[in-house]
Each structure stands twice: as structure tokens, then as C-alpha cells.
N, C-alpha and C. Protein backbone atom coordinates (compact mmCIF):
# COMPACT_ATOMS: atom_id res chain seq x y z
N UNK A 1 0.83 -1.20 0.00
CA UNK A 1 0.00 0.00 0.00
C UNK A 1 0.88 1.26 0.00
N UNK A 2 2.29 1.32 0.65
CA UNK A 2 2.89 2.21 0.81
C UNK A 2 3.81 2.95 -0.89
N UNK A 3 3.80 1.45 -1.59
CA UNK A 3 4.22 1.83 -2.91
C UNK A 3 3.27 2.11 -3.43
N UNK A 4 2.09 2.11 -3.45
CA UNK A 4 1.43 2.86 -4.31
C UNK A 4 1.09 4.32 -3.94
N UNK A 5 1.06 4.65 -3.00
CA UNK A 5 1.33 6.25 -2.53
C UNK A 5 2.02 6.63 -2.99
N UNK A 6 3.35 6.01 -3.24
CA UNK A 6 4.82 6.73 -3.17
C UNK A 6 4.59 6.75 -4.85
N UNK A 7 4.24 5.78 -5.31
CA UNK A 7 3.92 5.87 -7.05
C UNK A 7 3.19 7.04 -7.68
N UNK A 8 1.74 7.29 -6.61
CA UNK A 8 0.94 8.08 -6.90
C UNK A 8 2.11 9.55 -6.82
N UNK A 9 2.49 9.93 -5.85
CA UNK A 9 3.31 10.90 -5.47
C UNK A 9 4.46 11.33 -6.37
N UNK A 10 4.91 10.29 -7.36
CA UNK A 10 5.68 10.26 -8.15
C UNK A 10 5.53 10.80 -9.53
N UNK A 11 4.43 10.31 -9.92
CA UNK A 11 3.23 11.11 -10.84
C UNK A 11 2.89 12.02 -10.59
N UNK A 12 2.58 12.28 -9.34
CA UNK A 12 2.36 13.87 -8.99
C UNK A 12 3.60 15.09 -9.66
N UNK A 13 4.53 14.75 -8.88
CA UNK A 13 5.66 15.42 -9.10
C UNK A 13 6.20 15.62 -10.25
N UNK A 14 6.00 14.71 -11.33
CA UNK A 14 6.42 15.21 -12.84
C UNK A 14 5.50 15.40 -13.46
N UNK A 15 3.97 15.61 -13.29
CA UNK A 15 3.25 16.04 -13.93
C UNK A 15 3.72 17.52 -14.34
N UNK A 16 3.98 18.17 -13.07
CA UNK A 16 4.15 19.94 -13.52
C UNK A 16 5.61 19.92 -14.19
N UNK A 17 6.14 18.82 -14.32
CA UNK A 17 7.77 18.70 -14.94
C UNK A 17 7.33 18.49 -16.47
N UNK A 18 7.04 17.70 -16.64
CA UNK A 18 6.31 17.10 -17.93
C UNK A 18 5.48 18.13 -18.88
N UNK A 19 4.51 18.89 -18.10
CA UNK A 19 3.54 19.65 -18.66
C UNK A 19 4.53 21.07 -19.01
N UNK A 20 5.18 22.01 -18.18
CA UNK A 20 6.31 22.23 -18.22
C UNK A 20 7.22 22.46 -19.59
N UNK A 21 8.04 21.11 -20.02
CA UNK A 21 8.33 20.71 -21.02
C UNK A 21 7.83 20.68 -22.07
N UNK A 22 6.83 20.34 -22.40
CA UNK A 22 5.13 20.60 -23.19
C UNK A 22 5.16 21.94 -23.86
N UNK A 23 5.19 22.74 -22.58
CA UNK A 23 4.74 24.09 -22.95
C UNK A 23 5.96 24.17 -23.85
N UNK A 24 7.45 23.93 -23.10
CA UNK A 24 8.49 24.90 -23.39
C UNK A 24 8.96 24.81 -25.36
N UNK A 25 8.85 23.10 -25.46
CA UNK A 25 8.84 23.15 -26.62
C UNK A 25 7.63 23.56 -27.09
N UNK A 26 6.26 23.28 -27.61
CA UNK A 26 5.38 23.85 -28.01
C UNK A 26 5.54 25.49 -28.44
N UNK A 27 6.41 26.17 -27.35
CA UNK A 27 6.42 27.61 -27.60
C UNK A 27 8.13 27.96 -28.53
N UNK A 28 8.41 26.57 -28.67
CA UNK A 28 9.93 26.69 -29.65
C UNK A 28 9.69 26.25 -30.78
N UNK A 29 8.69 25.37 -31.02
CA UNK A 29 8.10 24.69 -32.36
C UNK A 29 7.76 26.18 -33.04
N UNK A 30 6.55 27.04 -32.56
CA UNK A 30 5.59 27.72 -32.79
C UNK A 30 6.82 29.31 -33.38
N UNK A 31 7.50 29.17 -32.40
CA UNK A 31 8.52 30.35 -32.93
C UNK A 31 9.54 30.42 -34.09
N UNK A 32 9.79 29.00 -33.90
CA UNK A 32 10.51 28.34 -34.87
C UNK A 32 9.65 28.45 -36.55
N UNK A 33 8.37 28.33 -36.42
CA UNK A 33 7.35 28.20 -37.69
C UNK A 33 7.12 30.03 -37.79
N UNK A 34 7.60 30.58 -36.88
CA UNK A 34 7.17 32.48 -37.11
C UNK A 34 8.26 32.89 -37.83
N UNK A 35 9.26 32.50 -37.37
CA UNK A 35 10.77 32.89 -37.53
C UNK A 35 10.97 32.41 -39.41
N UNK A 36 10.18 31.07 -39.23
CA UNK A 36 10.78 30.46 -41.06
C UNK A 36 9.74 31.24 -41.39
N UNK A 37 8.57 31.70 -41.24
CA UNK A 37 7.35 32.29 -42.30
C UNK A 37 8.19 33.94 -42.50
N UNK A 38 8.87 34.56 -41.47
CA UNK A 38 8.91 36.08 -41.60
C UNK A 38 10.01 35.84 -42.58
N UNK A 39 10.74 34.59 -42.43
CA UNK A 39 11.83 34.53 -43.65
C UNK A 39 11.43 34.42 -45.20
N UNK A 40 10.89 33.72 -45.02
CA UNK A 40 9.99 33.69 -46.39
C UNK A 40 9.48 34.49 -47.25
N UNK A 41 9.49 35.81 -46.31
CA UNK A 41 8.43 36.84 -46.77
C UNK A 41 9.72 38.10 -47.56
N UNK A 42 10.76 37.55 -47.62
CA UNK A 42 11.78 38.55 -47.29
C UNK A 42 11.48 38.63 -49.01
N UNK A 43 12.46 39.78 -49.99
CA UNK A 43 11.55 40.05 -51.45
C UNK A 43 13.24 39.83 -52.29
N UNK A 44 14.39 40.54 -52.24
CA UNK A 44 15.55 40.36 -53.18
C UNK A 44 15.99 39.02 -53.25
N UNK A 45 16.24 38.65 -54.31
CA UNK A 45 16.22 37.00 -54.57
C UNK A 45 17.50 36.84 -53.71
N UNK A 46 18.86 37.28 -52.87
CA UNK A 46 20.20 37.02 -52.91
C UNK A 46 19.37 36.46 -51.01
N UNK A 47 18.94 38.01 -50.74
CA UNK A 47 18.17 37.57 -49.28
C UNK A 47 17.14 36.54 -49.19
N UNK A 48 16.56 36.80 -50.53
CA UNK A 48 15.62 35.64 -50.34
C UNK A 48 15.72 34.26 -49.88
N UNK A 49 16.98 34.39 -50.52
CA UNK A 49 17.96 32.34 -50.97
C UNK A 49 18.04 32.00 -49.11
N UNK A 50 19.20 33.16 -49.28
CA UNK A 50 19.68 33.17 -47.45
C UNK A 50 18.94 32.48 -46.62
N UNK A 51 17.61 33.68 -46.76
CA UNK A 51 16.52 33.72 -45.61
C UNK A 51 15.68 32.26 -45.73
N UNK A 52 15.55 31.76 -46.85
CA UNK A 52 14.97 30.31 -47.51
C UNK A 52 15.94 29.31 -46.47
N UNK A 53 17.25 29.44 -47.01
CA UNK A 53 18.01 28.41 -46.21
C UNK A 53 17.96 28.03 -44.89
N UNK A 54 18.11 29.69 -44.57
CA UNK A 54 18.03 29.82 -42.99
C UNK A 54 16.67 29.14 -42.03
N UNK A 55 15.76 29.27 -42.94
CA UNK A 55 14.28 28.93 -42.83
C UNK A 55 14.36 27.41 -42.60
N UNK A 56 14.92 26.90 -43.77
CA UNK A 56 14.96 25.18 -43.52
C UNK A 56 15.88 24.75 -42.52
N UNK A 57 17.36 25.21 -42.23
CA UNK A 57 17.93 24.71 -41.46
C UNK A 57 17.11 24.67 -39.88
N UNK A 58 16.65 26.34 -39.59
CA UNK A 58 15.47 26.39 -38.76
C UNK A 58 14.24 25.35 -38.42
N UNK A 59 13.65 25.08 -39.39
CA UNK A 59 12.83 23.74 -39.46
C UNK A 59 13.26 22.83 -39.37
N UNK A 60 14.07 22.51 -39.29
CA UNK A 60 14.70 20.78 -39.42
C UNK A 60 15.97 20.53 -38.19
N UNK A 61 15.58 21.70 -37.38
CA UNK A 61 16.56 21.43 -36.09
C UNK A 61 15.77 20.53 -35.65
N UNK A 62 16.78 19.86 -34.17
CA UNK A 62 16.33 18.77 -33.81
C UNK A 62 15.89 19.13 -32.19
N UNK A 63 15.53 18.10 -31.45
CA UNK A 63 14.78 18.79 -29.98
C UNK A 63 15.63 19.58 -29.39
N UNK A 64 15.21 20.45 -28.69
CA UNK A 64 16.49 21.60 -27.73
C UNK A 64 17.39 20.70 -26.81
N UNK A 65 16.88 19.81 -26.58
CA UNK A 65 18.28 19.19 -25.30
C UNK A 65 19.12 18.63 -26.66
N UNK A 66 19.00 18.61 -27.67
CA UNK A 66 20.47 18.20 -29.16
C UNK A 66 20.43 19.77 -29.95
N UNK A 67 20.28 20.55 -29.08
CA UNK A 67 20.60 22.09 -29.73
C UNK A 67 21.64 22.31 -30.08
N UNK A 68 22.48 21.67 -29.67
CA UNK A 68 24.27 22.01 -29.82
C UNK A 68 25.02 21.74 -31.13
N UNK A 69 24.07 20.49 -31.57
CA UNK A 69 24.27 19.93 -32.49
C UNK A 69 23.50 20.31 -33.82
N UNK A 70 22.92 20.99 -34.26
CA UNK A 70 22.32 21.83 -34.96
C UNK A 70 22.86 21.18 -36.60
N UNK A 71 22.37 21.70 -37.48
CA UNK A 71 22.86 21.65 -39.07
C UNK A 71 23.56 23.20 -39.28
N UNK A 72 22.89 24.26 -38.29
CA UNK A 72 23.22 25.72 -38.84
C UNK A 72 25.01 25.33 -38.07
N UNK A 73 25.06 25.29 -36.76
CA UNK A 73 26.24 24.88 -36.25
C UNK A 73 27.44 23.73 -37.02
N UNK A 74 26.72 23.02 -37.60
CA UNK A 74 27.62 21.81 -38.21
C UNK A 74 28.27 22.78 -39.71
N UNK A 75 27.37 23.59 -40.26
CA UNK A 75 27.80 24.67 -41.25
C UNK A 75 28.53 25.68 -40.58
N UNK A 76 28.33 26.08 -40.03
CA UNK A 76 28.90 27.41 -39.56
C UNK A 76 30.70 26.86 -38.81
N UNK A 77 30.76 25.72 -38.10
CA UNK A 77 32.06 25.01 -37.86
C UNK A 77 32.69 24.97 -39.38
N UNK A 78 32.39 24.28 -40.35
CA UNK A 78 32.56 24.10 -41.77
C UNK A 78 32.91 24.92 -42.28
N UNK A 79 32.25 26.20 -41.58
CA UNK A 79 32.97 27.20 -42.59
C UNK A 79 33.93 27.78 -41.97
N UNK A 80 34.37 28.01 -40.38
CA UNK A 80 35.00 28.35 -39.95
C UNK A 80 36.01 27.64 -40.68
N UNK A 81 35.98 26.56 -40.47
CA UNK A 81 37.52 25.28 -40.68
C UNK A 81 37.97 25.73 -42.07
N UNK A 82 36.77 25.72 -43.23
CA UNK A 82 37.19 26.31 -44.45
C UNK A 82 38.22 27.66 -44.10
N UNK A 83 37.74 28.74 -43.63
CA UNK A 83 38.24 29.99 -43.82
C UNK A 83 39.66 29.83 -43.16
N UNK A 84 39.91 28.86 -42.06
CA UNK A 84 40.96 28.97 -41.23
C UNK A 84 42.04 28.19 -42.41
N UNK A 85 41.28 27.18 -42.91
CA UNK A 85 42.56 26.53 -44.31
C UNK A 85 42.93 27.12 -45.09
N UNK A 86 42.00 28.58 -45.73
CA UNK A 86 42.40 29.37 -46.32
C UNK A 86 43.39 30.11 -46.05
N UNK A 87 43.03 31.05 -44.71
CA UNK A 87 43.88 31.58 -44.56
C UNK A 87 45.45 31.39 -43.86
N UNK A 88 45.05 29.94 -43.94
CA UNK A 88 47.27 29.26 -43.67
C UNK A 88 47.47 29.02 -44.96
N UNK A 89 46.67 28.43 -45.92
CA UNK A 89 47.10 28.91 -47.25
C UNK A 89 47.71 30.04 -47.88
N UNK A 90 46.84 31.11 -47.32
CA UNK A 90 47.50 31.85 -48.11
C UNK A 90 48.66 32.90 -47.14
N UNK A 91 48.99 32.43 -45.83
CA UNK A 91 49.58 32.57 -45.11
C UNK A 91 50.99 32.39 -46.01
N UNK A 92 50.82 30.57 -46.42
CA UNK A 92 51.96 29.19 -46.64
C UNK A 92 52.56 30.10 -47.87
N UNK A 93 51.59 30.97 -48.84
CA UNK A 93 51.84 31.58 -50.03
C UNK A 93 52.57 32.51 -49.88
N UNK A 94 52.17 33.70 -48.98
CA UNK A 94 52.88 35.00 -48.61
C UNK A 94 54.39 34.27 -48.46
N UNK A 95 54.56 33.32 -47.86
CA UNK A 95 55.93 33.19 -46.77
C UNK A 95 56.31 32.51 -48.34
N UNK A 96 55.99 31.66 -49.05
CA UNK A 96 56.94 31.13 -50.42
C UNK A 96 57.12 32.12 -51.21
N UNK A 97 56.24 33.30 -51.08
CA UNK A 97 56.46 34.26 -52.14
C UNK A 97 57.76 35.23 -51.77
N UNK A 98 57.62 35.50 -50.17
CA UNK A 98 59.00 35.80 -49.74
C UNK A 98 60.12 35.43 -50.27
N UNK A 99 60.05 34.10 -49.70
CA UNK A 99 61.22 33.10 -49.99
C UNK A 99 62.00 33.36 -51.72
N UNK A 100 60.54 33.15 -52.50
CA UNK A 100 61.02 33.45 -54.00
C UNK A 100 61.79 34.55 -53.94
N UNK A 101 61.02 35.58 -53.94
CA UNK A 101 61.26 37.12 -54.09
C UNK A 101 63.01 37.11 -53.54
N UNK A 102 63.15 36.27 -52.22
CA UNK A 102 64.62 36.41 -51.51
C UNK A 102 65.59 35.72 -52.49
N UNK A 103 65.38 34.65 -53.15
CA UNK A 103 66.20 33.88 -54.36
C UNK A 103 66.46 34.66 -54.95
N UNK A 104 65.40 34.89 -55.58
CA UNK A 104 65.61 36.17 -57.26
C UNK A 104 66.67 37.18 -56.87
N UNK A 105 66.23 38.43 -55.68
CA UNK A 105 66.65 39.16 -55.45
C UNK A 105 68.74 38.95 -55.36
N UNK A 106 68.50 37.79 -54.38
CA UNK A 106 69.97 37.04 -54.20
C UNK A 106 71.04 36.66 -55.59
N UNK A 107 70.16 36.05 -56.28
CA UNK A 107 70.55 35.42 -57.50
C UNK A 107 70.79 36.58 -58.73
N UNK A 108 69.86 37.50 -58.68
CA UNK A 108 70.01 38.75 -59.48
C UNK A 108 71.61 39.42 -59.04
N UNK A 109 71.40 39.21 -57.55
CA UNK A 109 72.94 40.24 -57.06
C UNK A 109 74.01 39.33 -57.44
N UNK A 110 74.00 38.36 -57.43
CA UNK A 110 75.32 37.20 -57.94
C UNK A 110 75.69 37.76 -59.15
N UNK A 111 74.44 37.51 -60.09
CA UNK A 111 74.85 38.00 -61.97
C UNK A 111 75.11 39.04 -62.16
N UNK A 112 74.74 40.23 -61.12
CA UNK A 112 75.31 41.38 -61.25
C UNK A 112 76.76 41.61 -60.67
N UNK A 113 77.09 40.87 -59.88
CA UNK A 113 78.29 41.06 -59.75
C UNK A 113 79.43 40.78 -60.70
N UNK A 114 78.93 39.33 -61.38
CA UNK A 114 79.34 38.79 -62.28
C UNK A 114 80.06 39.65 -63.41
């Protein structure tokens, strides 16, 4: 008899946890569907595209406790990583172009001495 009190009591207690939760997504779904419609509405085709994309990645997130993990986040890392390869690229370039520039310059003064 005493477990079923303690059961009942148990139910008690996550009801307002549960319902709670309910609300919280319900009111992230609903914002989430305001947020892609005001995108939608946007009029220059370049913003349009953007705001389109932005719209779907928006829709197609996954529940808030895997927020972290996102598609906009998995892009936005992607592009970081892109831009950071770029720019040791063209870091790797500056410093060979040095290097050249230091040959030539070197090699020019040899034949001129010559």
C-alpha cells in the first residue's frame, strides 16, 4: 500500500515537470514556424535564398536538449575550418612568395656582380 502512494506521489511530481516541457517546446516549435514564415516573406532574390536556407535549417533542427548539435552549427564550424585553411594557405603563399622574391633578389645580385 505504501508503494502505491509513493507511485501516486511520483506522478504527482512530474506532472508539472512534464507539462512544463510541453509548454516549453510547443512555444519553440511555434517560434521556430514564425521565424521560417517572416523569412519567407523577405523580397531580393540574394536575401531571399539566405533567408529560404536559414528557414529550412530552422525547421529541421532537432529537440532543444540536441541544440548544440544543430545543421546551422555543423555549417557554420565548416565554414569556420574552411576559412581557417584558407587563410594558412595563403599565409603558406605569402611566406613562399617571400622566400622566392629572396632567391631572385639574391641570384640577381650574384649575376650582377658577375
Amino acid at each position: 500500500d505504501d508503494r502505491r502512494v509513493l507511485v501516486d506521489k511520483t506522478k504527482k511530481l512530474q506532472t508539472p515537470l512534464k507539462s512544463g516541457l510541453a509548454t516549453v517546446a510547443d512555444a519553440m516549435k511555434q517560434e521556430r514556424h514564425i521565424h521560417a514564415e517572416n523569412a519567407k516573406k523577405m523580397q531580393t532574390p540574394l536575401v531571399k535564398d539566405i533567408k529560404n536556407k536559414a528557414a529550412d535549417i530552422i525547421e529541421s533542427r532537432p529537440d532543444p536538449l540536441r541544440a548544440m548539435e544543430t545543421p546551422l552549427r555543423k555549417d557554420l564550424v565548416k565554414e569556420a575550418t574552411a576559412k581557417e585553411m584558407n587563410r594558412v594557405c595563403l599565409d603558406d603563399a605569402k611566406t613562399l612568395h617571400g622566400e622566392l622574391k629572396g632567391d631572385l633578389a639574391s641570384t640577381a645580385n650574384a649575376l650582377a656582380e658577375r
